[in-house]
C-alpha atoms as a PDB file:
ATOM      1  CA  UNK A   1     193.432 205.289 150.928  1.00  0.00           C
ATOM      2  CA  UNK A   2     190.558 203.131 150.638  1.00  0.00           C
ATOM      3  CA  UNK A   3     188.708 204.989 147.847  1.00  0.00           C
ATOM      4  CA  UNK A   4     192.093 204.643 145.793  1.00  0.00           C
ATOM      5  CA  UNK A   5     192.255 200.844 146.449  1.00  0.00           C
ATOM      6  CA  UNK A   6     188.464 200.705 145.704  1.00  0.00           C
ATOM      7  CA  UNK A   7     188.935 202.907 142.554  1.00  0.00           C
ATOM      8  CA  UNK A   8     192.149 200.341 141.424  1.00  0.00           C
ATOM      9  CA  UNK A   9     190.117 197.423 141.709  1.00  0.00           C
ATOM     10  CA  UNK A  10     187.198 199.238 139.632  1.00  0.00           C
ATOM     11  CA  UNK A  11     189.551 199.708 136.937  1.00  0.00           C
ATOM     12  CA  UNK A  12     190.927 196.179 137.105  1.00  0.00           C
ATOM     13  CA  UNK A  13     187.544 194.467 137.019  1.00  0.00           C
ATOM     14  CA  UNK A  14     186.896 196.894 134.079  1.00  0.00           C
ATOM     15  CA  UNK A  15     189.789 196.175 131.962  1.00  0.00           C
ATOM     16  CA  UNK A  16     189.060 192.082 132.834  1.00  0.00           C
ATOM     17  CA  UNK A  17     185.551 192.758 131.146  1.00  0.00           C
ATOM     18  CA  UNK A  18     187.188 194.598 128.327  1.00  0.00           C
ATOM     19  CA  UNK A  19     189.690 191.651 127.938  1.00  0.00           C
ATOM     20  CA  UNK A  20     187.287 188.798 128.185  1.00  0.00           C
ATOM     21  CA  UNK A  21     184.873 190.541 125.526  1.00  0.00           C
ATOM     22  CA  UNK A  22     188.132 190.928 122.942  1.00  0.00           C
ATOM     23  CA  UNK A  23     188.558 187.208 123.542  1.00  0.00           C
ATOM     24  CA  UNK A  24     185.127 186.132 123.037  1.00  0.00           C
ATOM     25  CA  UNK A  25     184.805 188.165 119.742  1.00  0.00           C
ATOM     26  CA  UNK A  26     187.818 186.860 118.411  1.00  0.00           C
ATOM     27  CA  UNK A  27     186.588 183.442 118.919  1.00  0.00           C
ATOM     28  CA  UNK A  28     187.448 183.139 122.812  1.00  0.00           C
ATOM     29  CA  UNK A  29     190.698 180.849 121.421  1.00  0.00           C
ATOM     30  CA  UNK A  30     188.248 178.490 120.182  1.00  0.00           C
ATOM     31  CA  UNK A  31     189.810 176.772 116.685  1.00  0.00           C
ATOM     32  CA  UNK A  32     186.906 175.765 113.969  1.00  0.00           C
ATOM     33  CA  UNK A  33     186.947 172.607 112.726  1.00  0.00           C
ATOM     34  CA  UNK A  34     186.928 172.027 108.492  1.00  0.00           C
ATOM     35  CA  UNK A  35     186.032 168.929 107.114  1.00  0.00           C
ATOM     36  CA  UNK A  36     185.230 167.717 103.517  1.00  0.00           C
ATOM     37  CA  UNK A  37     184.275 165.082 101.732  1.00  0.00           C
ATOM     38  CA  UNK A  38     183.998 164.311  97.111  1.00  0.00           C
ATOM     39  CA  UNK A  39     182.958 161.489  95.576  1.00  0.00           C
ATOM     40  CA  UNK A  40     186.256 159.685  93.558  1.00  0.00           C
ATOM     41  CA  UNK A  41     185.336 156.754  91.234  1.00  0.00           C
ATOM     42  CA  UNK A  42     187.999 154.151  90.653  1.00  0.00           C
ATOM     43  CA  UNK A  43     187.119 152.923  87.547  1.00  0.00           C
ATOM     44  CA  UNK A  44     186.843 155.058  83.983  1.00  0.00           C
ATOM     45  CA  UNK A  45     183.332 156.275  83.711  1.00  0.00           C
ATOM     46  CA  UNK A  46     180.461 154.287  81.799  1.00  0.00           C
ATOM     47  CA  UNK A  47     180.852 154.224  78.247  1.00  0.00           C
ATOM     48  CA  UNK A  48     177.686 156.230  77.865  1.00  0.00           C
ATOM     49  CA  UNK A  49     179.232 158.944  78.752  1.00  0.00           C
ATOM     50  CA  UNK A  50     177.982 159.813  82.057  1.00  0.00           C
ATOM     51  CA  UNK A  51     180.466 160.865  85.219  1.00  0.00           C
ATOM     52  CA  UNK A  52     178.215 159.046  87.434  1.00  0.00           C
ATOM     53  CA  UNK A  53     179.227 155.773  88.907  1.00  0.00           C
ATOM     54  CA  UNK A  54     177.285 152.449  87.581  1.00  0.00           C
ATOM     55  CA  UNK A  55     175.473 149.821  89.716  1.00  0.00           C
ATOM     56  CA  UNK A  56     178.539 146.765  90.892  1.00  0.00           C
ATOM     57  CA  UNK A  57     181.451 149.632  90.495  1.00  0.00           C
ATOM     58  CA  UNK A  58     183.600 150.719  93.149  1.00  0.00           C
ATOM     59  CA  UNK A  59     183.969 154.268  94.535  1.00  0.00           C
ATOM     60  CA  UNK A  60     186.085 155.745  97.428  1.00  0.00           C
ATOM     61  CA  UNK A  61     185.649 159.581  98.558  1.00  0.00           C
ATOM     62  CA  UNK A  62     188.284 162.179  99.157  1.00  0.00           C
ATOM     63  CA  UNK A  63     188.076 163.522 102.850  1.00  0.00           C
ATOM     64  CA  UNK A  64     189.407 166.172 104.550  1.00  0.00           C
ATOM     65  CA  UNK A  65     188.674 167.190 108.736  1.00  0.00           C
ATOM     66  CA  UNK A  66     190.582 168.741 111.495  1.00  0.00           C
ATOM     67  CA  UNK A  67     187.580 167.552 113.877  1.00  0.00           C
ATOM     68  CA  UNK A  68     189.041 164.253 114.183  1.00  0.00           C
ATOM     69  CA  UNK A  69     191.778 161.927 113.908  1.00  0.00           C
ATOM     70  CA  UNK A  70     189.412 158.735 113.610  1.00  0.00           C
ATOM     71  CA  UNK A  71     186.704 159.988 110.607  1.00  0.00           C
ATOM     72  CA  UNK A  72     184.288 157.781 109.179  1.00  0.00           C
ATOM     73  CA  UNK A  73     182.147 157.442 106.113  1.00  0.00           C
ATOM     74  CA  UNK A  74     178.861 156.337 106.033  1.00  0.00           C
ATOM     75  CA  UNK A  75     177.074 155.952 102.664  1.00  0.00           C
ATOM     76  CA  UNK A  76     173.541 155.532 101.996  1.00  0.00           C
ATOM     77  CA  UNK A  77     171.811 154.809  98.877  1.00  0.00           C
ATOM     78  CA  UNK A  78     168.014 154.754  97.907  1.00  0.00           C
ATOM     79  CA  UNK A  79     165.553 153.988  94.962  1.00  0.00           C
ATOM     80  CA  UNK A  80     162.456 155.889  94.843  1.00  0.00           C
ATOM     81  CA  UNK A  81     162.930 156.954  98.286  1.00  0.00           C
ATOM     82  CA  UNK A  82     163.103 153.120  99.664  1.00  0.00           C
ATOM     83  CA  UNK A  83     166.996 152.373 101.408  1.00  0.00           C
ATOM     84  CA  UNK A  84     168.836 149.823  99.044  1.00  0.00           C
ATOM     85  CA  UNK A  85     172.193 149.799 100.537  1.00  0.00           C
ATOM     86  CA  UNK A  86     173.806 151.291 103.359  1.00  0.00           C
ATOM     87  CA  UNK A  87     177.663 150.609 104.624  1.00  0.00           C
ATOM     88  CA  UNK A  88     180.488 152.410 107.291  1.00  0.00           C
ATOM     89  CA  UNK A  89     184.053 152.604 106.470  1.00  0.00           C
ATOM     90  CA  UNK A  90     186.587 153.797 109.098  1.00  0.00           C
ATOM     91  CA  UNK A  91     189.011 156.643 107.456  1.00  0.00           C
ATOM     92  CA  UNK A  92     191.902 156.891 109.388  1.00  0.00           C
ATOM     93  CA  UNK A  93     193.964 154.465 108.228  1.00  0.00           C
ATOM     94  CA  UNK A  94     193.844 155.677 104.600  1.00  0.00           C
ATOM     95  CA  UNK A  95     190.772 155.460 101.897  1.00  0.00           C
ATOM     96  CA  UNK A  96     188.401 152.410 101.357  1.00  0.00           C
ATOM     97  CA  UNK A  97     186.124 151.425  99.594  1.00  0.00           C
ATOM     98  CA  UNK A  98     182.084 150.943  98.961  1.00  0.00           C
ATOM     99  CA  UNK A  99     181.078 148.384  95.960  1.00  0.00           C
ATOM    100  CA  UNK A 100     177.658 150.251  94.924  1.00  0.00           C
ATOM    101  CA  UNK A 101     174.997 147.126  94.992  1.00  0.00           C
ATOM    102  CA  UNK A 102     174.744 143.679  95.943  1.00  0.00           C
ATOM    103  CA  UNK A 103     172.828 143.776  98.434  1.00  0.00           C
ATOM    104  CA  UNK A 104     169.252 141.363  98.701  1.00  0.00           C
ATOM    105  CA  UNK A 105     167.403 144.760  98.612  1.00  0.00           C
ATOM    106  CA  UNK A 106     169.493 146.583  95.402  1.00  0.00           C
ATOM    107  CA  UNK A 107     169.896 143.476  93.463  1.00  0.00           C
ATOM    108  CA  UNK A 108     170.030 143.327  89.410  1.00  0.00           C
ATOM    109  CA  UNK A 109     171.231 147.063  88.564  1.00  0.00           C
ATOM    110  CA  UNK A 110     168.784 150.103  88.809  1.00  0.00           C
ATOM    111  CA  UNK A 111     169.426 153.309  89.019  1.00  0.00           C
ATOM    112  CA  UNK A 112     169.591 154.770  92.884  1.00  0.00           C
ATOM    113  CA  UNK A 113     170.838 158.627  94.582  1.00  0.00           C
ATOM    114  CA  UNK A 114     173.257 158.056  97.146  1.00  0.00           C
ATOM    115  CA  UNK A 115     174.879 160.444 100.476  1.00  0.00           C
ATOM    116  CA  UNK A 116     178.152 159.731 101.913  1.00  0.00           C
ATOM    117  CA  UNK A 117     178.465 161.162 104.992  1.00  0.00           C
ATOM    118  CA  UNK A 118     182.130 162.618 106.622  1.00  0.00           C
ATOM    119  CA  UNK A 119     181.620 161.137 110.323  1.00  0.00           C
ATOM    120  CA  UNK A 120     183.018 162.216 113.262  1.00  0.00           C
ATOM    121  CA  UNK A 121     182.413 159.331 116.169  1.00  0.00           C
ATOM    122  CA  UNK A 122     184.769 160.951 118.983  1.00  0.00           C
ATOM    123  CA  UNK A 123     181.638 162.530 120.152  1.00  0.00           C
ATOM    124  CA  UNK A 124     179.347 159.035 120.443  1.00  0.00           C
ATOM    125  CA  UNK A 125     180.781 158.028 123.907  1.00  0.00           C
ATOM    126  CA  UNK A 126     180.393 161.695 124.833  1.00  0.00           C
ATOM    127  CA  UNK A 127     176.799 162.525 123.822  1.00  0.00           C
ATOM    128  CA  UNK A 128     175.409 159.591 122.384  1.00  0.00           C
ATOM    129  CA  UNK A 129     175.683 160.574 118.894  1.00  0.00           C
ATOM    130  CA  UNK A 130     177.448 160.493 115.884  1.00  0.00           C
ATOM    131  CA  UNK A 131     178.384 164.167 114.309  1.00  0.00           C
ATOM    132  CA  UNK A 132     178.285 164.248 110.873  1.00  0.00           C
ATOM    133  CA  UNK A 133     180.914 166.432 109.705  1.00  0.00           C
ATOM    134  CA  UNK A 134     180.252 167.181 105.917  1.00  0.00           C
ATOM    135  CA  UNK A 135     178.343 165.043 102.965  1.00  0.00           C
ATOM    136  CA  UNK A 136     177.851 164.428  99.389  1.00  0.00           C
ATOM    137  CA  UNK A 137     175.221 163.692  97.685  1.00  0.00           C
ATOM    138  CA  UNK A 138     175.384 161.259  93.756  1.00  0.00           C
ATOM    139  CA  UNK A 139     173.328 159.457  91.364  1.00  0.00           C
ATOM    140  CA  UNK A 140     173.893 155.758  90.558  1.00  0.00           C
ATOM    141  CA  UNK A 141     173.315 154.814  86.518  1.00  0.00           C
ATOM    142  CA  UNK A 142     171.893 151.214  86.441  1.00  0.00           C
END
């Protein structure tokens, strides 16, 4: 009697193992997370022409994420490698905006190459940082 209560537990430890290896293959009920974020101008392009956005205009980005309910976008911007502006827009209560220039270092046009980034700040009070989610990269005509 005891070898057949031994044996039944063998064979429920061993179909536990087989169960928790199916669930960890399939993703161990785990959901991923999908997040993206495109550059949308809100003006008409430049009349040269190009599809790029022009030093003073005004863009906004499309986003997209499951990871959060609270996103933010950060945008950078640089000329010849140097930072000329940098902003943070929250998301969640519908699109903003960033006006490209202005600022004392990016003053008087010039070309720059910006990267909004699709931020996820949840995680900051849990792990001290900020998780970016997706990005874009564009170039700024002067």
């Amino acid at each position: 009697m005891l070898r057949n209560i031994a044996r039944q537990g063998s064979i429920v430890a061993v179909l536990l193992l087989v169960t928790a290896s199916v669930a960890l293959a399939a993703g161990g009920g785990k959901s991923s997370s999908s997040s993206s974020i495109s550059l949308q101008l809100m003006a008409a392009p430049t009349t040269s022409g190009s599809s790029n956005p022009s030093y003073g205009q005004a863009v906004t980005f499309n986003v997209s994420t499951n990871a959060t309910s609270q996103p933010f976008v950060h945008l950078k911007c640089s000329q010849n490698g140097t930072l000329v502006y940098e902003g943070w827009q929250s998301w969640w209560n519908g699109p903003q905006s960033f006006t490209l220039g202005g600022t004392t270092a990016w003053q008087g046009g010039g070309a720059a190459d910006c990267t909004a980034y699709l931020e996820n700040w949840d995680s900051y009070s849990k792990n001290g940082k900020i998780t970016v989610l997706a990005s874009t990269t564009f170039h700024v005509d002067a």
